[in-house]
Protein backbone atom coordinates (compact mmCIF):
# COMPACT_ATOMS: atom_id res chain seq x y z
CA UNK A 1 69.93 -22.95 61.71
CA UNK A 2 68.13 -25.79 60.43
CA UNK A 3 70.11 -28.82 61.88
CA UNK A 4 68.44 -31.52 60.28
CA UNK A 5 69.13 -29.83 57.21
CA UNK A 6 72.49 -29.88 58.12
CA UNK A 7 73.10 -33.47 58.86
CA UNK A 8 71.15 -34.65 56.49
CA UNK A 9 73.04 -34.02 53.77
CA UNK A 10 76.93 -35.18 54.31
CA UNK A 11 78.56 -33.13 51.59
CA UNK A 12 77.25 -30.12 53.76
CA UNK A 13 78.58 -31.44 56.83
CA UNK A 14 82.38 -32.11 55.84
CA UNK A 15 82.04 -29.21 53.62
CA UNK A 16 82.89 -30.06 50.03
CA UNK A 17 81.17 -32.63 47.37
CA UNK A 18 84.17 -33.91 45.82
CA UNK A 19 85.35 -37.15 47.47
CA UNK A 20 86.76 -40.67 46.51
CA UNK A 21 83.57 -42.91 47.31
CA UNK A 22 80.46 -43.80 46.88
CA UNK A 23 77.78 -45.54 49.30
CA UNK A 24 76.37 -48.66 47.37
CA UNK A 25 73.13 -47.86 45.63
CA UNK A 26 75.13 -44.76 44.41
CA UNK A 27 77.92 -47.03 43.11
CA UNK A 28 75.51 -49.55 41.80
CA UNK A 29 73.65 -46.51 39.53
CA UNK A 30 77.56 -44.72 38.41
CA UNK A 31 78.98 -48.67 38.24
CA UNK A 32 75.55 -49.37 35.44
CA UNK A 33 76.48 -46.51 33.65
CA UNK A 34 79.88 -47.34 32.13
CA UNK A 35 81.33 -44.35 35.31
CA UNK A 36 84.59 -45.00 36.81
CA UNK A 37 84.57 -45.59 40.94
CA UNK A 38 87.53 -46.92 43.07
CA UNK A 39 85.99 -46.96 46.25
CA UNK A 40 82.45 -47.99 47.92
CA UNK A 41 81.51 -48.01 51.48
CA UNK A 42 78.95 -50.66 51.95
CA UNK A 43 77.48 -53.79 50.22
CA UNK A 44 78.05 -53.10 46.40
CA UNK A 45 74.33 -55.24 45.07
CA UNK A 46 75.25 -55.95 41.38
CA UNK A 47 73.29 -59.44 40.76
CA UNK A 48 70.92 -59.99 38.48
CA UNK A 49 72.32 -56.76 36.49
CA UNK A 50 73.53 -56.79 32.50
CA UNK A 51 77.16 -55.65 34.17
CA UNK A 52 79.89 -56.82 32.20
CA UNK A 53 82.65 -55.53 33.75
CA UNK A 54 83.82 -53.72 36.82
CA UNK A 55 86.49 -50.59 36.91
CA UNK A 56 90.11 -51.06 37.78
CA UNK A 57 91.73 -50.64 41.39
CA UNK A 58 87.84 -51.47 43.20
CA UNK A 59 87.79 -51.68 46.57
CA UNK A 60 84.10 -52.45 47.92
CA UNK A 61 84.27 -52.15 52.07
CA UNK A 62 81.38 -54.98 52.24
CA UNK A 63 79.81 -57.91 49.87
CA UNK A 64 80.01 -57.72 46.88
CA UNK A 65 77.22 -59.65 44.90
CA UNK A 66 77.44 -60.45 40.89
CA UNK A 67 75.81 -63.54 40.80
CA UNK A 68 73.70 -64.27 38.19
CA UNK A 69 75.62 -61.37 35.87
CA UNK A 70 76.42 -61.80 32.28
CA UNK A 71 80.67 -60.54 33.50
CA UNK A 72 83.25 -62.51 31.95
CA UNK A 73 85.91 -61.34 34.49
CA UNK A 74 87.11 -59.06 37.06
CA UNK A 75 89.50 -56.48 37.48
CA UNK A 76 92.89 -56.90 38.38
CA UNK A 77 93.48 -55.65 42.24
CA UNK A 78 89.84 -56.08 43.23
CA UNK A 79 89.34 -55.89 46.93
CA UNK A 80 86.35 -56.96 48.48
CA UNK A 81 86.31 -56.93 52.48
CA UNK A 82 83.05 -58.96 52.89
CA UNK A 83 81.90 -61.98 51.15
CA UNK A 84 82.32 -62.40 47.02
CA UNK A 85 79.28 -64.23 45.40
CA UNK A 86 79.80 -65.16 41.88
CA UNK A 87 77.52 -68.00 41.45
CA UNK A 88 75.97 -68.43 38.16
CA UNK A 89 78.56 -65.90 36.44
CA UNK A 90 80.51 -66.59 32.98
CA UNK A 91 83.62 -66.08 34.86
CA UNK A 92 86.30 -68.16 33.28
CA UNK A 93 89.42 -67.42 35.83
CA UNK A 94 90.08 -65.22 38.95
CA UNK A 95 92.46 -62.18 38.90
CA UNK A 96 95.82 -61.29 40.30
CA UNK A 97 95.85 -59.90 43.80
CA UNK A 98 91.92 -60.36 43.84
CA UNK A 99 91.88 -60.34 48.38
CA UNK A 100 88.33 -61.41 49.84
CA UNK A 101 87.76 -60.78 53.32
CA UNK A 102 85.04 -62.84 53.41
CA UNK A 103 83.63 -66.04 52.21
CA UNK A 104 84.16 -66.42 47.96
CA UNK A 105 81.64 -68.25 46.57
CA UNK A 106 81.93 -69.72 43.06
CA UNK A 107 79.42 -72.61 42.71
CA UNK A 108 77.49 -72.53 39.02
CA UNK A 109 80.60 -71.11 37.45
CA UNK A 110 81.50 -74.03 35.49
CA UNK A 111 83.93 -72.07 32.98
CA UNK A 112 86.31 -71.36 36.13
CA UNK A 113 88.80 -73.75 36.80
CA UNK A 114 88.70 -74.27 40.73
CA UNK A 115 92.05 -76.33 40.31
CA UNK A 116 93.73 -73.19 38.87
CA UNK A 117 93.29 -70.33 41.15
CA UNK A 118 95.95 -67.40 41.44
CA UNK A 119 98.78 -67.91 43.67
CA UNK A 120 98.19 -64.41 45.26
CA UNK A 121 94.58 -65.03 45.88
CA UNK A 122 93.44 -63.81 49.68
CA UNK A 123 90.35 -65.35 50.81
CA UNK A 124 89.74 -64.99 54.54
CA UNK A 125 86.96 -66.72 54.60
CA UNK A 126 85.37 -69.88 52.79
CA UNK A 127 85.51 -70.84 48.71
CA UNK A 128 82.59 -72.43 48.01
CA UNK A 129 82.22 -74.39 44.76
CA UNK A 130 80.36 -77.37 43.95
């Protein structure tokens, strides 16, 4: 038996390769290409990208990074549980139920209207905005 072999590859090692989530660079690649994904384990890297939008119902179990990204908005019940960088975005308001377990930061967003944020925003960290 060829352990290495074994644990290398962790569909083998739980025993199916249908699951629920992705790892980051995974979701970043499926995310780019138009697929659907609900759940990523890790820092989701999606700045500097031509994204323009994200599915419905993501939850991202680290940062999540869109800065500099031609997106307009984001989905409703995003969950992020690390920090939310949207700096230099077109982002013109923030969605219902959007929780951050981090730091959000929002500075060089100058369509979104800092004085209007959701009531049922969660941010467990910082806003910055300047």
């Amino acid at each position: 038996m060829n352990i290495y072999k074994f644990h290398s590859n962790p569909d083998e090692l739980i025993g199916y390769t249908d699951r629920n989530f992705y790892f980051g660079d995974e979701a970043e690649k499926l995310i780019l290409q138009g697929k659907e994904v609900t759940k990523v384990i890790g820092t989701l890297y999606l700045n500097d990208t031509p994204i323009t939008a994200l599915p419905d119902n993501l939850t991202v179990h680290g940062d999540l990074n869109l800065n500099d990204t031609p997106i307009r908005s984001l989905p409703d019940n995003l969950t992020v549980q690390g920090y939310l960088g949207l700096s230099g975005t077109k982002i013109t308001s923030l969605p219902d139920n959007l929780k951050v377990g981090g730091d959000l930061w929002i500075n060089s967003t100058p369509n979104l209207d800092t004085n209007n944020l959701p009531s049922s925003l969660v941010v467990k960290g910082t806003i910055y905005h300047v």
